[in-house]
Protein backbone atom coordinates (compact mmCIF):
# COMPACT_ATOMS: atom_id res chain seq x y z
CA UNK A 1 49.22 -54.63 -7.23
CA UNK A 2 52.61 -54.87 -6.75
CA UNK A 3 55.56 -53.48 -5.25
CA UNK A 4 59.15 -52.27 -6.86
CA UNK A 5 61.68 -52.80 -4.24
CA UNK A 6 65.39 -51.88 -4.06
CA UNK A 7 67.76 -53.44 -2.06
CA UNK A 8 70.31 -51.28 -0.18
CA UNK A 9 73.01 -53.29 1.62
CA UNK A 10 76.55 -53.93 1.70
CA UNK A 11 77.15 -57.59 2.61
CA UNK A 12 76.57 -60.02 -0.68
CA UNK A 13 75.11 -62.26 1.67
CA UNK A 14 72.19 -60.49 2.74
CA UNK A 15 71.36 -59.67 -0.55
CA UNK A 16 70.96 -63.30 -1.78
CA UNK A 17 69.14 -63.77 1.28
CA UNK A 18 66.96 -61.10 0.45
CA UNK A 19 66.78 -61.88 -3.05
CA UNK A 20 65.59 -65.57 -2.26
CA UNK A 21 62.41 -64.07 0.13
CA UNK A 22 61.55 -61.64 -2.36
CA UNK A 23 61.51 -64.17 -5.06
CA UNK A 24 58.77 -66.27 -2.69
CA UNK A 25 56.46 -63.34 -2.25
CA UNK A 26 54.19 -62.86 -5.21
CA UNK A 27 53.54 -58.92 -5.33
CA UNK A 28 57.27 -58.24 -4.64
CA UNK A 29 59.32 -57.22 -7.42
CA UNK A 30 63.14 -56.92 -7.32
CA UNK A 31 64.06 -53.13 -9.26
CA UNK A 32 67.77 -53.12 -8.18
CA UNK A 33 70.37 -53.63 -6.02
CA UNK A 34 73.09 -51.34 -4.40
CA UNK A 35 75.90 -51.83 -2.08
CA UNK A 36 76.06 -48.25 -0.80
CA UNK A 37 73.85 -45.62 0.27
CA UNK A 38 75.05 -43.35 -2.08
CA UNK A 39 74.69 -45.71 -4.73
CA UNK A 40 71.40 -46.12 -4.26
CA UNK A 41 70.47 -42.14 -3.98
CA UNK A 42 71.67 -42.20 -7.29
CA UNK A 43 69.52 -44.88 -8.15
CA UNK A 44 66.11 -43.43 -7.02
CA UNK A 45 67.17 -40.41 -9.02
CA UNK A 46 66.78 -42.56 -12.45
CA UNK A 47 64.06 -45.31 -10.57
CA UNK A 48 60.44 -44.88 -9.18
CA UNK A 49 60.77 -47.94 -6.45
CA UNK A 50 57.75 -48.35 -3.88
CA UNK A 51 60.31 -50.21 -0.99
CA UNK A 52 63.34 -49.88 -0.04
CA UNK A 53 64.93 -53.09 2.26
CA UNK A 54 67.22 -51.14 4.00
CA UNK A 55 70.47 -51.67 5.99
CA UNK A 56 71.99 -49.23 8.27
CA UNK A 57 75.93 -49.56 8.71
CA UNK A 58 77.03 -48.89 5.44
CA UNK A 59 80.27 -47.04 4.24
CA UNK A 60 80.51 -43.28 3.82
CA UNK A 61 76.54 -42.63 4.08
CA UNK A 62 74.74 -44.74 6.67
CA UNK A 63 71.23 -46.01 6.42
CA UNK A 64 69.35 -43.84 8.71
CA UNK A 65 71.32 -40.44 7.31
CA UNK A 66 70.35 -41.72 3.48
CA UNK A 67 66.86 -42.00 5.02
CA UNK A 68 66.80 -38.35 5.97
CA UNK A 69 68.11 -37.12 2.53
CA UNK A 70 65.18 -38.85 0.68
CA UNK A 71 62.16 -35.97 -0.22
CA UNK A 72 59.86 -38.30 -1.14
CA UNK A 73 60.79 -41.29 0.08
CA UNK A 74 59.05 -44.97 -0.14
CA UNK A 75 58.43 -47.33 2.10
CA UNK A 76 60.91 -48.56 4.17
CA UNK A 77 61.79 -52.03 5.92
CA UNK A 78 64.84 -51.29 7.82
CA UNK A 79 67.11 -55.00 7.42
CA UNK A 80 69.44 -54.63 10.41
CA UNK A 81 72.17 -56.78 12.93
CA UNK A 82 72.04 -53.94 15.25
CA UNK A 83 68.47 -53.96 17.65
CA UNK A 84 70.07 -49.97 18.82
CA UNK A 85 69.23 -48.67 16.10
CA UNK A 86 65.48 -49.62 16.49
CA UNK A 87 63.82 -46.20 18.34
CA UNK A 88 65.50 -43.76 15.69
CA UNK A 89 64.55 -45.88 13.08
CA UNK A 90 60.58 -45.93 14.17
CA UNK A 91 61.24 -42.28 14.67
CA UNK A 92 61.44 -41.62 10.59
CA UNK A 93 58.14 -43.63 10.20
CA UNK A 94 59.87 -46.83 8.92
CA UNK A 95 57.65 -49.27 7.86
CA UNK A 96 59.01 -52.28 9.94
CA UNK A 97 62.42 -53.45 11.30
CA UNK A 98 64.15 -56.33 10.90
CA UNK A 99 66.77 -57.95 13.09
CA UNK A 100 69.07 -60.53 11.37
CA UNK A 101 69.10 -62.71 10.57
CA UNK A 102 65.31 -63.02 9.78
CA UNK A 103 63.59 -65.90 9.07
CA UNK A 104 61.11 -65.73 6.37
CA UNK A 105 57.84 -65.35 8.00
CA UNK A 106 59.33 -62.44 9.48
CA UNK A 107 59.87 -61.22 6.37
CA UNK A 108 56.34 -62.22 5.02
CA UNK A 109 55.13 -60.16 7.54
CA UNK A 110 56.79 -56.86 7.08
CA UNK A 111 55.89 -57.44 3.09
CA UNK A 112 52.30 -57.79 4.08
CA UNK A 113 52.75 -54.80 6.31
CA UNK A 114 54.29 -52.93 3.52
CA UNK A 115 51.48 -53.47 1.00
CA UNK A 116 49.20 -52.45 3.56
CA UNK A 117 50.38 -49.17 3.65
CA UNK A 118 51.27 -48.80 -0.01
CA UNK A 119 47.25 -49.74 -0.48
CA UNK A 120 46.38 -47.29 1.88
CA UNK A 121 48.34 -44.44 0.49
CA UNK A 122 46.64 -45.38 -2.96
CA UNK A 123 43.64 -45.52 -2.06
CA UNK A 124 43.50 -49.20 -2.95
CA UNK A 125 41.72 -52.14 -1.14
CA UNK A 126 44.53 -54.91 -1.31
CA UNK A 127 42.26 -57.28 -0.38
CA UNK A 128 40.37 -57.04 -4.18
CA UNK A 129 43.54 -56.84 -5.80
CA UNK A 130 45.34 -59.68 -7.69
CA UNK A 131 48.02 -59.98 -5.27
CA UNK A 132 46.65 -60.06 -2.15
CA UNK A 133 48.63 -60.24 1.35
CA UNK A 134 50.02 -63.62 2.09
CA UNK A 135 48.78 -64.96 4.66
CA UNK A 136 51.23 -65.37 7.94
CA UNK A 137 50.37 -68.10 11.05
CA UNK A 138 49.99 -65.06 13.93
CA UNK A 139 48.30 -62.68 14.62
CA UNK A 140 48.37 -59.07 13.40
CA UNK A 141 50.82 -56.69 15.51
CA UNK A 142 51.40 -53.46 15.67
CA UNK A 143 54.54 -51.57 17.12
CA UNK A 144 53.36 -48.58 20.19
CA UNK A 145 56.05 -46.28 21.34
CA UNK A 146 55.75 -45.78 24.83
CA UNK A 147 58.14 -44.87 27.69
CA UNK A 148 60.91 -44.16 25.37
CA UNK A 149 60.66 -47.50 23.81
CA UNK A 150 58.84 -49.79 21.13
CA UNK A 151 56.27 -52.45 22.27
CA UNK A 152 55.27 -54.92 20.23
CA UNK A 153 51.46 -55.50 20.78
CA UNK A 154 48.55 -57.92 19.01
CA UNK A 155 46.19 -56.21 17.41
CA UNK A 156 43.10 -58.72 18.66
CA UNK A 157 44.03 -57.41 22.28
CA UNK A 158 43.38 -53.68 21.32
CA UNK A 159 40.15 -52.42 22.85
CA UNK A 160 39.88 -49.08 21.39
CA UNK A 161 42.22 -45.91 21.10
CA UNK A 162 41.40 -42.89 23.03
CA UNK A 163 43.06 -39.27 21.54
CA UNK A 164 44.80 -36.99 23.63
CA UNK A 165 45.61 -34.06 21.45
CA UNK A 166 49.22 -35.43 20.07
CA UNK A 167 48.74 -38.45 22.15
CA UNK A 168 46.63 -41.41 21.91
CA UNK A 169 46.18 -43.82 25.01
CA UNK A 170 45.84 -47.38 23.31
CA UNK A 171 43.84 -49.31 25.68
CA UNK A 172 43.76 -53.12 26.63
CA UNK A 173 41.54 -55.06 29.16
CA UNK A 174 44.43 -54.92 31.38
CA UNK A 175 45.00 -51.34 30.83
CA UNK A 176 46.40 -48.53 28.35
CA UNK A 177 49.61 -47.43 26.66
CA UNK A 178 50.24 -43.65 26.14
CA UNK A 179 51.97 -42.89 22.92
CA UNK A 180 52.81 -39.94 20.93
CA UNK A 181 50.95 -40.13 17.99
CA UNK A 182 47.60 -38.86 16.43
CA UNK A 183 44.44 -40.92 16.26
CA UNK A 184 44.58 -40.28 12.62
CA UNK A 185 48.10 -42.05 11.99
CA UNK A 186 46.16 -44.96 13.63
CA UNK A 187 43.31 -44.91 11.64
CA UNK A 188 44.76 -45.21 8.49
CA UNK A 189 47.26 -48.12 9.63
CA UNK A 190 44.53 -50.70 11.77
CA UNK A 191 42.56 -52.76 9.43
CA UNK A 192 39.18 -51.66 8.18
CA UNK A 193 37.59 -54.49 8.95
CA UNK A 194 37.74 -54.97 12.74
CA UNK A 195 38.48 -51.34 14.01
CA UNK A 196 35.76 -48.03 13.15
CA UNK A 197 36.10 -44.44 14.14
CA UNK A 198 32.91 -44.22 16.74
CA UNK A 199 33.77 -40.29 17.43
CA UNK A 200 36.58 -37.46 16.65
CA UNK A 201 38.10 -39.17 20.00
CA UNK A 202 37.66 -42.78 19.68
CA UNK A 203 39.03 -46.09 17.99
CA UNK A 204 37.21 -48.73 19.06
CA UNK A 205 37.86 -53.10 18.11
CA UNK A 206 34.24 -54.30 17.09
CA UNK A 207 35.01 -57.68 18.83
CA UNK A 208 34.42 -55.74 22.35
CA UNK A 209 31.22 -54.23 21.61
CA UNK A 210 28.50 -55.86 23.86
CA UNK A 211 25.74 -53.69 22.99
CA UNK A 212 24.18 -49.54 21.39
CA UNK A 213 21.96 -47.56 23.39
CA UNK A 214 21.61 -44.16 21.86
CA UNK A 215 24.43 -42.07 21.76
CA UNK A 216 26.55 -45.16 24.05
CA UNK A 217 28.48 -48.03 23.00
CA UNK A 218 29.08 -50.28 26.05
CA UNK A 219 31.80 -52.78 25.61
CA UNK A 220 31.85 -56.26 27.11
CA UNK A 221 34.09 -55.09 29.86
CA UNK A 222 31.73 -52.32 30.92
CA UNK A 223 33.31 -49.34 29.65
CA UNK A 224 31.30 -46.77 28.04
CA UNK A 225 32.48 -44.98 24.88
CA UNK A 226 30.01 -41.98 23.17
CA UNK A 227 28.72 -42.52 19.49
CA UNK A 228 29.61 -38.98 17.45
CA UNK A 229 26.81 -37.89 16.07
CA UNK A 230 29.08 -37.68 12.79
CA UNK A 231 29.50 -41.35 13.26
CA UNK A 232 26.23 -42.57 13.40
CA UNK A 233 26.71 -44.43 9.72
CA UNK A 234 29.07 -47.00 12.22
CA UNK A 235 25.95 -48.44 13.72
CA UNK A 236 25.70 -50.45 10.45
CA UNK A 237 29.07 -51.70 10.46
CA UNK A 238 29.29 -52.63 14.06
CA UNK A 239 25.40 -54.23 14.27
CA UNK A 240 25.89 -56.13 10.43
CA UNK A 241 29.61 -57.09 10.63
């Protein structure tokens, strides 16, 4: 698997830089390049591309206002000097952003992050495939908005997600974060492989189950979270992983 990325950015110099990463990460592939926003809506019109590295100041047609013009629209990495831009930009469901100048594990991760979703949406496992995710030196993170602003958490410190209707509290040992977002959104973005859907309500991080009785699963810290009986198949998963 691979993915067909445009590059949409007015400064030369972010495009070699861009250019260079892109040429070190094996399932990226460079489609085009453009210099304007409106150069590159004319692009996509001719061009199926997968991800778009994205800048926002631009001439005429700014990056965020190109975003919103886009019906279907692919997966975005917003490439930006500007951190203010950060909250609106989450707020369109991009797919990471990027603060230059970047540094190429940076990068690396977003491009992981990227084919993680593109996987998802296909209903791919990325993981079989011949281009896997490269691996990065940290841990897995995951952006919550909460308070009116972004926090950048690991995902080895998430306990388990609790819905709320059109909120989800996300807690940690320490505590939880309320965010506006559906469980679902969450389930399709945390990896397979360390967090399960235990009930309609309920997220949980295998690493803090202790032990099952019945219809409970107690975590190590002592909290008690209910089994759905639609969920019972997770018993395997969580007793055999």
């Amino acid at each position: 698997m691979s993915l067909r990325c445009l590059i949409v950015d007015d400064e030369p110099l972010a495009h070699e830089v861009i250019l260079k990463y892109i040429s070190d990460v094996s399932f990226l592939e460079l489609s085009g390049q453009c210099y304007r926003a409106t150069e590159a809506l004319e692009f996509l019109s001719r061009n199926a591309v997968d991800l778009i590295f994205l800048d926002i100041r631009m001439p005429k047609l700014n990056g965020l206002d190109f975003l919103r013009t886009l019906q279907q629209r692919p997966l975005i990495i917003i490439t930006s000097a500007f951190e203010e831009h950060a909250l609106e930009s989450f707020d369109l469901d991009v797919c990471d952003y990027l603060l230059k100048p970047f540094r190429f594990d940076r990068f690396l991760k977003a491009a992981n992050r990227a084919l993680a979703e593109h996987s998802l949406k296909n209903n791919a496992q990325p993981l079989a495939q011949n281009h896997a995710p490269v691996a990065v030196n940290e841990a897995e993170e995951i952006y919550i908005k909460s308070d009116k602003k972004f926090v950048l958490l690991r995902l080895d410190a998430l306990c388990y997600l609790e819905s709320l209707g059109n909120y989800v509290k996300v807690w940690q040992e320490q505590g939880f974060l309320l965010t506006p977002r559906t469980l679902s959104s969450f389930e399709s973005q945390l990896p397979a492989e360390s967090f399960v859907r235990i009930h309609k309500s309920y997220i949980l991080n295998k690493k803090f189950v202790h032990y099952i009785e019945g219809n409970t699963i107690y975590l190590k810290n002592g909290t008690q979270l209910p089994l759905g009986k639609n969920y019972k198949q997770v018993l395997k998963q969580l007793l055999h992983s």
